[in-house]
C-alpha atoms as a PDB file:
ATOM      1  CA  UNK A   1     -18.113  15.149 -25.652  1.00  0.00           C
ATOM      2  CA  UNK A   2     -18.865  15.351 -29.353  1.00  0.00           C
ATOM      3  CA  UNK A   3     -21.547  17.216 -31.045  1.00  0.00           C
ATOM      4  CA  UNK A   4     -23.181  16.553 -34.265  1.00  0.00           C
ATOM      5  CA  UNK A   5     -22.009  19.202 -36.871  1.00  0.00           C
ATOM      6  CA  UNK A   6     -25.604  20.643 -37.170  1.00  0.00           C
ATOM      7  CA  UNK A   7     -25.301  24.251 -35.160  1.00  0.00           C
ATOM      8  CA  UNK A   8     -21.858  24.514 -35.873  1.00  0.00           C
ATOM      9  CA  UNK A   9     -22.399  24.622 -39.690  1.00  0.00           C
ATOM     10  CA  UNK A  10     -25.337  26.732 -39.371  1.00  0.00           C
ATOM     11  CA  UNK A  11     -23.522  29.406 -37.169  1.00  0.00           C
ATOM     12  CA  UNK A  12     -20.853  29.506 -39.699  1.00  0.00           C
ATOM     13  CA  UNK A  13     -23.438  29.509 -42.948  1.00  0.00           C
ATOM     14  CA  UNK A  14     -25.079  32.399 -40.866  1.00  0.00           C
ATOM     15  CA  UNK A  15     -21.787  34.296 -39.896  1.00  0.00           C
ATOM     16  CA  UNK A  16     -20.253  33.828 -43.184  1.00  0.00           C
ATOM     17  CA  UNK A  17     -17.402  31.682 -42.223  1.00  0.00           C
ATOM     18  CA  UNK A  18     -16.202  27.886 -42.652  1.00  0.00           C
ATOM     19  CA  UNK A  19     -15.894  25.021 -39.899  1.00  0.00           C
ATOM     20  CA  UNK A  20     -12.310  23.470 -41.104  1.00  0.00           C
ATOM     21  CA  UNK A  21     -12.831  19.169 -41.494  1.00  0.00           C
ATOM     22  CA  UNK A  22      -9.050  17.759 -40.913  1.00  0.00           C
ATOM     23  CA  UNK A  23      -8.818  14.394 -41.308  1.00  0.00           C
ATOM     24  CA  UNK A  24      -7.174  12.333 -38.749  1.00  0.00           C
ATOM     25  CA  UNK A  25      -4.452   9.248 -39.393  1.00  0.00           C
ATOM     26  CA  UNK A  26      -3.211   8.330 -36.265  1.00  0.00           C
ATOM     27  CA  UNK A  27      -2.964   9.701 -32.374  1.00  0.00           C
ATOM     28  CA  UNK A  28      -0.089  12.325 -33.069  1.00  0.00           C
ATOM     29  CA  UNK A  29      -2.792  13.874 -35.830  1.00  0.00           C
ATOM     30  CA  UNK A  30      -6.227  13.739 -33.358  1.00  0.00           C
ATOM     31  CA  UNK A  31      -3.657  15.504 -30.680  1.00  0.00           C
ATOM     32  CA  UNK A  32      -2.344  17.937 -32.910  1.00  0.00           C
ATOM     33  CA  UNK A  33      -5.871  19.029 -34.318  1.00  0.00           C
ATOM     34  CA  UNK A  34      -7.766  19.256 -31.132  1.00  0.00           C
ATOM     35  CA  UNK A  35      -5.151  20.781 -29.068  1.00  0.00           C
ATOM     36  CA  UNK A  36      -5.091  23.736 -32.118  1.00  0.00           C
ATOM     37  CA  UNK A  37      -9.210  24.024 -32.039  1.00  0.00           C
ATOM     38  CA  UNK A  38      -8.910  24.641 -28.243  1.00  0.00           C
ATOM     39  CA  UNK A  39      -6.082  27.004 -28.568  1.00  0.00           C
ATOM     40  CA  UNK A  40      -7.900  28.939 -31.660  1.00  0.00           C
ATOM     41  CA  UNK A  41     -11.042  28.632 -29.675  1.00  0.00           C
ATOM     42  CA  UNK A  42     -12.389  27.500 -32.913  1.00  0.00           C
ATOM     43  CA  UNK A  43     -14.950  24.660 -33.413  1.00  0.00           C
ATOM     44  CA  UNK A  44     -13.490  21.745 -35.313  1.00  0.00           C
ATOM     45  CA  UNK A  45     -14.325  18.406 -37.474  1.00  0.00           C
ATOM     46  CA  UNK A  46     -12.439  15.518 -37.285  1.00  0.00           C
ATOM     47  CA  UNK A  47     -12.924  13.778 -40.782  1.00  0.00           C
ATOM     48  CA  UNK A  48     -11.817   9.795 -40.531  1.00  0.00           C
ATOM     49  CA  UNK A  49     -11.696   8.160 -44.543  1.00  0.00           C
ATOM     50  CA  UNK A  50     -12.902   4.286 -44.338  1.00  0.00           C
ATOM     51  CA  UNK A  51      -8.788   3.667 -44.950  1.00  0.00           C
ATOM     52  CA  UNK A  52      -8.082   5.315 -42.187  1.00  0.00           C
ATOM     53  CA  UNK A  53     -10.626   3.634 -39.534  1.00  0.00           C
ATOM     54  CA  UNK A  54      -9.520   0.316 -41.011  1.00  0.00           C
ATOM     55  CA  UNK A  55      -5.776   1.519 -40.677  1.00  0.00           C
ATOM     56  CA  UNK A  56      -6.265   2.475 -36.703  1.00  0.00           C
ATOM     57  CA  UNK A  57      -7.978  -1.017 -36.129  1.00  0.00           C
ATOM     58  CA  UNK A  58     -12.079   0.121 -36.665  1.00  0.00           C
ATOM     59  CA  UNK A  59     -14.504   2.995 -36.032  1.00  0.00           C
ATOM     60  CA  UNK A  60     -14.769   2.393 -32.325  1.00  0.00           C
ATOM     61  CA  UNK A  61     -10.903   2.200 -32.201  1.00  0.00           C
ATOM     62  CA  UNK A  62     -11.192   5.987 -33.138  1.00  0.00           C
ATOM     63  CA  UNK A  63     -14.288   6.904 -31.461  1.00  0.00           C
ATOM     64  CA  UNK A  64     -13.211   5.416 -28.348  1.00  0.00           C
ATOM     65  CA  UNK A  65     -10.129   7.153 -28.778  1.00  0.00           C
ATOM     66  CA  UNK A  66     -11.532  10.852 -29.886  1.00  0.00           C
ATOM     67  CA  UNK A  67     -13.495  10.629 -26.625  1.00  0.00           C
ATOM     68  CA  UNK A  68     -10.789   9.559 -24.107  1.00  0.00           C
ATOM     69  CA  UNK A  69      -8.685  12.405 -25.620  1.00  0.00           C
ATOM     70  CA  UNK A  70     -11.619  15.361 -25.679  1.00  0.00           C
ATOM     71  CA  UNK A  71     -11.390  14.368 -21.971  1.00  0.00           C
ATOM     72  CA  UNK A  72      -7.986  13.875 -21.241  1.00  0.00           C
ATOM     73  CA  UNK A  73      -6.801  17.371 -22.753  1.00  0.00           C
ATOM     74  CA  UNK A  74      -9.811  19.233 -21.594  1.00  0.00           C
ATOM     75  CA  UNK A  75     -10.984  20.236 -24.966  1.00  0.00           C
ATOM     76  CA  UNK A  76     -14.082  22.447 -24.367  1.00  0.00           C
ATOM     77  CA  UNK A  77     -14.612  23.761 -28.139  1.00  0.00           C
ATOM     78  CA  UNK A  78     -17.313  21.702 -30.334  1.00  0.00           C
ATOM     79  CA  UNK A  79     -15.875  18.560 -31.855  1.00  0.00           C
ATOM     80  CA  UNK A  80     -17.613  16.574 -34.443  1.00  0.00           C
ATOM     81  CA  UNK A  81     -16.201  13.009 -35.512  1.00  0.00           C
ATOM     82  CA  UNK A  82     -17.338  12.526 -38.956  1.00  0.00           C
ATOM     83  CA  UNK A  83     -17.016   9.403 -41.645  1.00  0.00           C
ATOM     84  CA  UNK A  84     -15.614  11.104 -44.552  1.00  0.00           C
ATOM     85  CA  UNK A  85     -16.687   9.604 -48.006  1.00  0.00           C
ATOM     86  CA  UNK A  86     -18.400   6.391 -46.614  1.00  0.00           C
ATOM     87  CA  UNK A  87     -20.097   3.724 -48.138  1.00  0.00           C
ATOM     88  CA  UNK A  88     -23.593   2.919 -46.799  1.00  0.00           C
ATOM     89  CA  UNK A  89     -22.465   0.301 -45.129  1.00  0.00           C
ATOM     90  CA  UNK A  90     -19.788   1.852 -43.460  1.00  0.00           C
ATOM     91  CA  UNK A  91     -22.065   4.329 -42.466  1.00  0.00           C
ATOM     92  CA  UNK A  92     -23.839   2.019 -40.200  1.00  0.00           C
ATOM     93  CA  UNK A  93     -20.834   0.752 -38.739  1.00  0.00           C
ATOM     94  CA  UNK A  94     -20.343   4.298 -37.794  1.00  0.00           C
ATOM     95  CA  UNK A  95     -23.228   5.210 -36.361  1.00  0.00           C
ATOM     96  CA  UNK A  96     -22.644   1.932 -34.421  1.00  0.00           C
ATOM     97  CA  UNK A  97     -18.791   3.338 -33.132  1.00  0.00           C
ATOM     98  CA  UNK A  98     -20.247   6.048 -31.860  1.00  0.00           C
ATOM     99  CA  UNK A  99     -19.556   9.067 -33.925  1.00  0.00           C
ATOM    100  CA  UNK A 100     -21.931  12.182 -33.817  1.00  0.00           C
ATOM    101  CA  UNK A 101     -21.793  13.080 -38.287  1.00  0.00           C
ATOM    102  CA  UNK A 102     -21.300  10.656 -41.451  1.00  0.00           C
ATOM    103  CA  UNK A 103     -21.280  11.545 -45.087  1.00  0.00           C
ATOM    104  CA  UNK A 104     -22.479   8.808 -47.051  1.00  0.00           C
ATOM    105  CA  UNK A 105     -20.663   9.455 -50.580  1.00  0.00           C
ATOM    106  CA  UNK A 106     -24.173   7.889 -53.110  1.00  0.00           C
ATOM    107  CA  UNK A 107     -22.588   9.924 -56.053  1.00  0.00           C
ATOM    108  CA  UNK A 108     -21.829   7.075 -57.899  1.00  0.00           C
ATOM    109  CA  UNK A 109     -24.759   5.673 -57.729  1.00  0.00           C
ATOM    110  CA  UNK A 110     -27.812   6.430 -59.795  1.00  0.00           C
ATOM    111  CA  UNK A 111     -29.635   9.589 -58.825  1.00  0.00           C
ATOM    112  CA  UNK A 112     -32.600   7.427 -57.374  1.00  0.00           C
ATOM    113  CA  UNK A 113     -30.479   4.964 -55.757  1.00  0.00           C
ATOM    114  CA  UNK A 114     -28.606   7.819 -53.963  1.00  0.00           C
ATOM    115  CA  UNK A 115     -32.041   9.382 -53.357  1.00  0.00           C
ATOM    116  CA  UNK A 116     -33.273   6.081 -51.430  1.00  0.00           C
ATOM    117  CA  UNK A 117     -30.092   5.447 -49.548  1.00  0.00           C
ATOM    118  CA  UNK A 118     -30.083   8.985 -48.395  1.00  0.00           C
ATOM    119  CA  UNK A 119     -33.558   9.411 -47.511  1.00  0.00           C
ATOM    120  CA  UNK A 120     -32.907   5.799 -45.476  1.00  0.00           C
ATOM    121  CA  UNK A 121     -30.138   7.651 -43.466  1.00  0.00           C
ATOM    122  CA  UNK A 122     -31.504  10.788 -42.888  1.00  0.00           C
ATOM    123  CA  UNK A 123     -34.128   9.015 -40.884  1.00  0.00           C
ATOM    124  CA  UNK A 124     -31.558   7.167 -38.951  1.00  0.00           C
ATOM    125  CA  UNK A 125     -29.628   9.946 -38.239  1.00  0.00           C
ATOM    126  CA  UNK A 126     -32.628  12.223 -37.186  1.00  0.00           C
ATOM    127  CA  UNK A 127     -33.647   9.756 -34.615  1.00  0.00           C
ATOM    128  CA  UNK A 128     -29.814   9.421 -33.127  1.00  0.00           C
ATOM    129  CA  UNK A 129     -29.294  13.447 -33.667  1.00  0.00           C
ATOM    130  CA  UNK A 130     -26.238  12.545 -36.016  1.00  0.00           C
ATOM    131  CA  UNK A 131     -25.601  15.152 -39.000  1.00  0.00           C
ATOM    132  CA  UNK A 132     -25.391  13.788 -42.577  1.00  0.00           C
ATOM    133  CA  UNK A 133     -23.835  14.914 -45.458  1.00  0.00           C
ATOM    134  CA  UNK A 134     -24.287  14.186 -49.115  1.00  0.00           C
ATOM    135  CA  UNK A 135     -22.383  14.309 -52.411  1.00  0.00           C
ATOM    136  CA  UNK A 136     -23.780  14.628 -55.896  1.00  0.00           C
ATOM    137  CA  UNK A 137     -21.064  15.079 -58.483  1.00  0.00           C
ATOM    138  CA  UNK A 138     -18.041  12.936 -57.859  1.00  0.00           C
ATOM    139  CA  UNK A 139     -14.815  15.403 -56.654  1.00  0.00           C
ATOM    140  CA  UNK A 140     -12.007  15.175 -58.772  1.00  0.00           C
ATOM    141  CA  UNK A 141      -8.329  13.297 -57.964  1.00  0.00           C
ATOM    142  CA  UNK A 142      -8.125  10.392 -55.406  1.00  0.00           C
ATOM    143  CA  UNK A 143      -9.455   9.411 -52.162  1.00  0.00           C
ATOM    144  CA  UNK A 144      -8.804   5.736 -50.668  1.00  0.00           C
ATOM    145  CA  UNK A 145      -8.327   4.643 -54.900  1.00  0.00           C
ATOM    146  CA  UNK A 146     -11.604   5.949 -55.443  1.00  0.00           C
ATOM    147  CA  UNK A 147     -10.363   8.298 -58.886  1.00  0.00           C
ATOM    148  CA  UNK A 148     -12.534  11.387 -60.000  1.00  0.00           C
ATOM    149  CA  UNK A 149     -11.514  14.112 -62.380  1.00  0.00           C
ATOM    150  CA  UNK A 150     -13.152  17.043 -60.700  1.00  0.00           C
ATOM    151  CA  UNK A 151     -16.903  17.368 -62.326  1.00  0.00           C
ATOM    152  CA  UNK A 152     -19.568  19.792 -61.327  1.00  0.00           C
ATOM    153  CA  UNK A 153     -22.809  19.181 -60.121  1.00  0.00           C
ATOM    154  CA  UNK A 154     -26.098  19.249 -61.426  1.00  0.00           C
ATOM    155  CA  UNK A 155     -27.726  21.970 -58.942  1.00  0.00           C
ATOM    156  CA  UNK A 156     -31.072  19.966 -59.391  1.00  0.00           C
ATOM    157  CA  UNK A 157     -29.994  16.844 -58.588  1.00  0.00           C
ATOM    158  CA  UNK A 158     -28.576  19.160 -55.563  1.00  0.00           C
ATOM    159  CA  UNK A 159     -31.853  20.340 -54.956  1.00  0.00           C
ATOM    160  CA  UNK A 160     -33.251  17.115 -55.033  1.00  0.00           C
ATOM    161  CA  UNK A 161     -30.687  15.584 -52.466  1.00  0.00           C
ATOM    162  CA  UNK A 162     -30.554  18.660 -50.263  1.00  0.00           C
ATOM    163  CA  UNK A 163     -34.882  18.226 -50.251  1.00  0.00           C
ATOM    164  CA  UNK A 164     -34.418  15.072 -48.644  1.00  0.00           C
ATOM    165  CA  UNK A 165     -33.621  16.927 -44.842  1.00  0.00           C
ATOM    166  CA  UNK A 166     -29.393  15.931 -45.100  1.00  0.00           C
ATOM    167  CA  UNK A 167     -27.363  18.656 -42.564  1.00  0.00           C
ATOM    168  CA  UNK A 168     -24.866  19.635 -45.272  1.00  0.00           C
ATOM    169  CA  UNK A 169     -24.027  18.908 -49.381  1.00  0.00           C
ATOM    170  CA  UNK A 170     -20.837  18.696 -50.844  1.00  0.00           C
ATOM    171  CA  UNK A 171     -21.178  19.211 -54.202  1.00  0.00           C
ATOM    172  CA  UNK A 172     -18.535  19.272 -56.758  1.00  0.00           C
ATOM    173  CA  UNK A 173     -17.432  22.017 -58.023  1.00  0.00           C
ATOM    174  CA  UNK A 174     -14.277  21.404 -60.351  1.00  0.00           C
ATOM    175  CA  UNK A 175     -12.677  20.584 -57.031  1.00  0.00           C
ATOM    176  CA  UNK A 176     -10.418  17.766 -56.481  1.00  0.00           C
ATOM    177  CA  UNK A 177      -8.524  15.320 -54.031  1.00  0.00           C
ATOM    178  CA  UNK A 178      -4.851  15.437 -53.297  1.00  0.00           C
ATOM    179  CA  UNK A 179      -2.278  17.838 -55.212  1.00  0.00           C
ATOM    180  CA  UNK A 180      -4.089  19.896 -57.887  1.00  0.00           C
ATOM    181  CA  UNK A 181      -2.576  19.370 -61.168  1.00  0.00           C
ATOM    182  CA  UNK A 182      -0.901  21.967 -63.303  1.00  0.00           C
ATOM    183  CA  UNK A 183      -3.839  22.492 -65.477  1.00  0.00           C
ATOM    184  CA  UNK A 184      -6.040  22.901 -63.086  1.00  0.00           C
ATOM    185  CA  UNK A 185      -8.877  25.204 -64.169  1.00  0.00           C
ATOM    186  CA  UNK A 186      -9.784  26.920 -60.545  1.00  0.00           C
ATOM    187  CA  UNK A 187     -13.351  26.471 -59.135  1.00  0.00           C
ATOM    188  CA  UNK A 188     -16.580  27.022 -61.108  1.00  0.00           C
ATOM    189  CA  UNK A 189     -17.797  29.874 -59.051  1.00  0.00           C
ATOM    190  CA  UNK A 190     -21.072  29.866 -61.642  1.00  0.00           C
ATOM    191  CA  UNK A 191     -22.095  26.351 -60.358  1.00  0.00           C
ATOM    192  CA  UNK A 192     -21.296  27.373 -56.827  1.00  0.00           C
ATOM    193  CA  UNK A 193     -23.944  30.139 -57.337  1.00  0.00           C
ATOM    194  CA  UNK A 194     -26.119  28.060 -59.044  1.00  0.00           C
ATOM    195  CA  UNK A 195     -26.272  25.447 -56.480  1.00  0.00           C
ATOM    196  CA  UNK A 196     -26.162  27.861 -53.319  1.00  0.00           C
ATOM    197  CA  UNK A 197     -29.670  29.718 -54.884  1.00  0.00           C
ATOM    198  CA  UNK A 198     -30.892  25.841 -55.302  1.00  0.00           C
ATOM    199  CA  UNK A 199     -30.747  24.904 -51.753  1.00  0.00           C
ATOM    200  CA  UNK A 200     -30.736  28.035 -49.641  1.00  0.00           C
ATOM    201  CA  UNK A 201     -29.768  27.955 -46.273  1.00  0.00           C
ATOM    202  CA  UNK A 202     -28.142  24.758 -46.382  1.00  0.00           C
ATOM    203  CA  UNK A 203     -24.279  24.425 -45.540  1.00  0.00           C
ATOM    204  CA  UNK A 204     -22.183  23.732 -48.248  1.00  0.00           C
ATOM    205  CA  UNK A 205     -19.176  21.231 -48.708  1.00  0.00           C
ATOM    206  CA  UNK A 206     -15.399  22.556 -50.034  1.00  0.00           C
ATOM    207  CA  UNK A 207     -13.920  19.366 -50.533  1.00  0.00           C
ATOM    208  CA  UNK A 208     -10.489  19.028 -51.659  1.00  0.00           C
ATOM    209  CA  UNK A 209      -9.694  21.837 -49.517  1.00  0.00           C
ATOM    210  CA  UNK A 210      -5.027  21.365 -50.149  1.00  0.00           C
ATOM    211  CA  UNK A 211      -3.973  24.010 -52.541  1.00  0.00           C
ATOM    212  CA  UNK A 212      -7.142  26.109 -53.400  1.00  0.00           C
ATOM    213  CA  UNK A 213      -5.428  29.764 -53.734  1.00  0.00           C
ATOM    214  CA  UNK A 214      -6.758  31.659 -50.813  1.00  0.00           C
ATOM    215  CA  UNK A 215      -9.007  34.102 -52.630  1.00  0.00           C
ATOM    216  CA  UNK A 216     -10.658  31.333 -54.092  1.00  0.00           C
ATOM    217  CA  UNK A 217     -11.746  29.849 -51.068  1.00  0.00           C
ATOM    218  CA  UNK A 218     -12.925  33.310 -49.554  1.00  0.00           C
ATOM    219  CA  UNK A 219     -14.901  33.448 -52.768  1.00  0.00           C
ATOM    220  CA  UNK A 220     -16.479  30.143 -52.279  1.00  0.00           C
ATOM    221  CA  UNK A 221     -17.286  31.086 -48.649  1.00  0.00           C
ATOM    222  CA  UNK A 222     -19.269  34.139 -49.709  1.00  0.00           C
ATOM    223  CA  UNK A 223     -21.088  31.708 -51.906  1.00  0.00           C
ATOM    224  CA  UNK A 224     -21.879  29.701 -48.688  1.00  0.00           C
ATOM    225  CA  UNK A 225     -19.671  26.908 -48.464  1.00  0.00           C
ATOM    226  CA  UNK A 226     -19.311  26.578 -44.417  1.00  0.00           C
ATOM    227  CA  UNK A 227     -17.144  23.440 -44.206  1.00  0.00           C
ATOM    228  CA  UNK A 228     -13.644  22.578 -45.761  1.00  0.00           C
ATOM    229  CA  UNK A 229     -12.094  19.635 -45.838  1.00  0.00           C
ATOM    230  CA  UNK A 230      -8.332  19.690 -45.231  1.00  0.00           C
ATOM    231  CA  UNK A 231      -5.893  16.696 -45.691  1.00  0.00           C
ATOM    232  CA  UNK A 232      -3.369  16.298 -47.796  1.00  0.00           C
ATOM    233  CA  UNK A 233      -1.854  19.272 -46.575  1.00  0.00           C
ATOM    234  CA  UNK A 234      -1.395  17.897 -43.604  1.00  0.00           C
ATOM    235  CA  UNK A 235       0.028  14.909 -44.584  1.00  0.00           C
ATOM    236  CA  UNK A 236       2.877  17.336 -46.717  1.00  0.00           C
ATOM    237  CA  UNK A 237       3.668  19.721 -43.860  1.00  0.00           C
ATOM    238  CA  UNK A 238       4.243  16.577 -41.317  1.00  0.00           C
ATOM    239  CA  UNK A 239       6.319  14.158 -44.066  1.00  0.00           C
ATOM    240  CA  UNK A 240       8.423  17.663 -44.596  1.00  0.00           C
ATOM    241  CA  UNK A 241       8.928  17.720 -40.909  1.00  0.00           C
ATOM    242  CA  UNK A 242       9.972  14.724 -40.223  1.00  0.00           C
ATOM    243  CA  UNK A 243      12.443  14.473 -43.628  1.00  0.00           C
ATOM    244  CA  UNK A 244      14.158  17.370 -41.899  1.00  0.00           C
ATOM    245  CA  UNK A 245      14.734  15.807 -38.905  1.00  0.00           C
ATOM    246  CA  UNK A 246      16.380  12.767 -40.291  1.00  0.00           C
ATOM    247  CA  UNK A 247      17.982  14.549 -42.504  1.00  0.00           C
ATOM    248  CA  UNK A 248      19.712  16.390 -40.293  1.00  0.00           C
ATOM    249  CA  UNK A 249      20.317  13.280 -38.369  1.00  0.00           C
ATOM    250  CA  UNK A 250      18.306  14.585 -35.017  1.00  0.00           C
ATOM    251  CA  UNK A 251      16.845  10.739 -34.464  1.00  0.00           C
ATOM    252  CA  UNK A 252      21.444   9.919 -33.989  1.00  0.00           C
ATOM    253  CA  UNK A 253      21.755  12.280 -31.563  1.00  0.00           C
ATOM    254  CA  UNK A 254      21.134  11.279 -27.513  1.00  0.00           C
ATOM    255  CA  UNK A 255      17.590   9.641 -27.204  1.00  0.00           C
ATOM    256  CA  UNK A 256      16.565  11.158 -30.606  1.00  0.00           C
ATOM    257  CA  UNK A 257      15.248   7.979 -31.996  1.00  0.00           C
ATOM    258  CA  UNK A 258      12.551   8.053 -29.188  1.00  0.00           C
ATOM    259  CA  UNK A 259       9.253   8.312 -31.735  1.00  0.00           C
ATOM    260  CA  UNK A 260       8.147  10.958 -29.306  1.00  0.00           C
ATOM    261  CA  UNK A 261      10.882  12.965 -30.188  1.00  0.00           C
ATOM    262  CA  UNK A 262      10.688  11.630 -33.797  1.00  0.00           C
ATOM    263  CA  UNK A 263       7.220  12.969 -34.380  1.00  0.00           C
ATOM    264  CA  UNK A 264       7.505  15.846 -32.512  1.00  0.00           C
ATOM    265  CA  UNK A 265       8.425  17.928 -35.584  1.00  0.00           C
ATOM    266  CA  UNK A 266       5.545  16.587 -37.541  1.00  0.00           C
ATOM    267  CA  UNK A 267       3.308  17.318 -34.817  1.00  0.00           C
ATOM    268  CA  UNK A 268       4.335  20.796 -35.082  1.00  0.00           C
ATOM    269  CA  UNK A 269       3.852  21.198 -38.511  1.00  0.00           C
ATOM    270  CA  UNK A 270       0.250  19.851 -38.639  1.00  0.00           C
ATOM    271  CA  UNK A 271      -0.589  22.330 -35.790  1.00  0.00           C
ATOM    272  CA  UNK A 272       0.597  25.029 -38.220  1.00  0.00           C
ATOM    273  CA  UNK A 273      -1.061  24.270 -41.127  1.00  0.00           C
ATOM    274  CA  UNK A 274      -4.465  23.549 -38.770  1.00  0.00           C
ATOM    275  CA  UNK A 275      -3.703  27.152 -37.200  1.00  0.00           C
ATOM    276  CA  UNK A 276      -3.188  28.880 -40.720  1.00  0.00           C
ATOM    277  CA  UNK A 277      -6.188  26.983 -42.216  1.00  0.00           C
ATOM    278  CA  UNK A 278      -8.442  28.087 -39.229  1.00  0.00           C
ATOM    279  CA  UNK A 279      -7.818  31.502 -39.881  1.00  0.00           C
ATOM    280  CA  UNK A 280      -8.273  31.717 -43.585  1.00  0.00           C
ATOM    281  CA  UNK A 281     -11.432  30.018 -42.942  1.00  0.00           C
ATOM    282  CA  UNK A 282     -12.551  32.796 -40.028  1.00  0.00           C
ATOM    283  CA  UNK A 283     -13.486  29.725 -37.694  1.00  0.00           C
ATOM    284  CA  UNK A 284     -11.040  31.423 -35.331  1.00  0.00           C
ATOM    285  CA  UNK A 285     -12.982  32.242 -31.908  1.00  0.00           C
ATOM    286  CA  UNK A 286     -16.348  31.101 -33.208  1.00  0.00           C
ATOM    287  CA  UNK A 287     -16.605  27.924 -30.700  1.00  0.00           C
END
């Protein structure tokens, strides 16, 4: 069954730990993630981008298929299926499918557009017991061709946002999509403070979650950032899997062409980096 990612966010803001979002592609990916979560005993998000529910033929498509799998594998720790980055319309569509948490993504609009659009789907989601999270400040590198360079919030506008009754903000804090670049100036701690005293209890949003050094992200943690979204690393440690297996021409040998054999590797590696990524978070054992 899936869960809205309300309790889980606020156990984690309250314990001082982060729920890990991992965003899903295919089956092999949903498989690998939950079957990690139930192993960890650690309460999980499954992030879907609008590319991807387009790519696996619709929302429903995937929340049909999140469902059937929760239940076919037995998976008994909390699972949240949540739109990552959507448009408002996409939102809907969404909410429609069936999944329990959306993030509608109003930071390029106008502050007062985003302000009406979110207030709009707060009430929506209150009445279906869906959680909602909103961005102000667009997060750096790219997502779906959507290009940002990483800027910081305004911890008003925050304010203002997080005053409307959303679950959780992500707000952006020199973070970015995708492989950081060389120059890369690290996180801006200062507006993560300044935005935490802003809107109090309410669960904060690590985007861009590949290839933040470790003591960063503890750092943002104890600044109350509960959920981190992980993807690109994925996507590395299960390419880098399956290269090797080619590579060493594994898919020639006997039936090793089968893509169940073919994938295997990759499968491994995503459970990996979700296992290492759970326990840098401290999610481990919290379901």
């Amino acid at each position: 069954m899936l869960v809205s990612a309300k309790e889980m966010l606020q156990k984690a803001k309250a314990g001082r730990y982060a729920v890990g979002q991992f965003n899903i592609n295919n089956l092999e990916w949903t498989k690998a993630i939950l079957q990690t979560a139930q192993e960890l005993n650690s309460p999980v998000i499954l992030g879907v981008s609008e590319g991807a529910g387009k790519y696996m033929c619709g929302f429903k498509t995937v929340a049909d298929m999140v469902k059937a799998m929760i239940d076919g594998l037995g998976i008994t720790v909390p699972v949240a299926l949540h739109l990552d980055h959507g448009t408002y319309e996409g939102c809907y569509r969404c909410i429609e499918a069936g999944f329990s948490s959306i993030m509608f993504d109003g930071s390029h609009y106008p502050i007062a557009e985003n302000v009406e659009k979110t207030k709009e789907l707060v009430r929506v989601c209150a009445e279906k017991g869906l959680s909602l999270e909103a961005e102000v400040g667009a997060i750096g590198g790219e997502e779906d061709g959507v290009i940002g360079m990483g800027e910081c919030a305004d911890p008003n506008e925050c304010k203002q946002i997080a005053d409307l009754g959303v679950t959780m903000l992500a707000a952006g804090i020199g973070n970015i999509h995708g492989k950081y670049p060389e120059n890369w100036q690290g996180l801006s701690f200062e507006t993560l403070a300044a935005v935490s005293e802003k809107v109090g209890s309410m669960p904060l949003v690590l985007h861009g979650g590949t290839g933040i050094p470790a003591d960063q992200i503890k750092k943002a943690i104890s600044l109350g950032v509960s959920k981190i979204n992980v993807n690109t690393e994925c996507q590395l440690a299960f390419a880098d899997a399956t290269r090797k297996y080619i590579e060493a021409g594994k898919d020639l040998q006997g039936k090793g062409f089968d893509p169940r054999k073919l994938l295997a590797p990759g499968v491994e590696a995503i459970k990996a980096t979700v296992k290492e990524k759970m326990e840098l978070f401290g999610s481990v054992g919290k379901a």
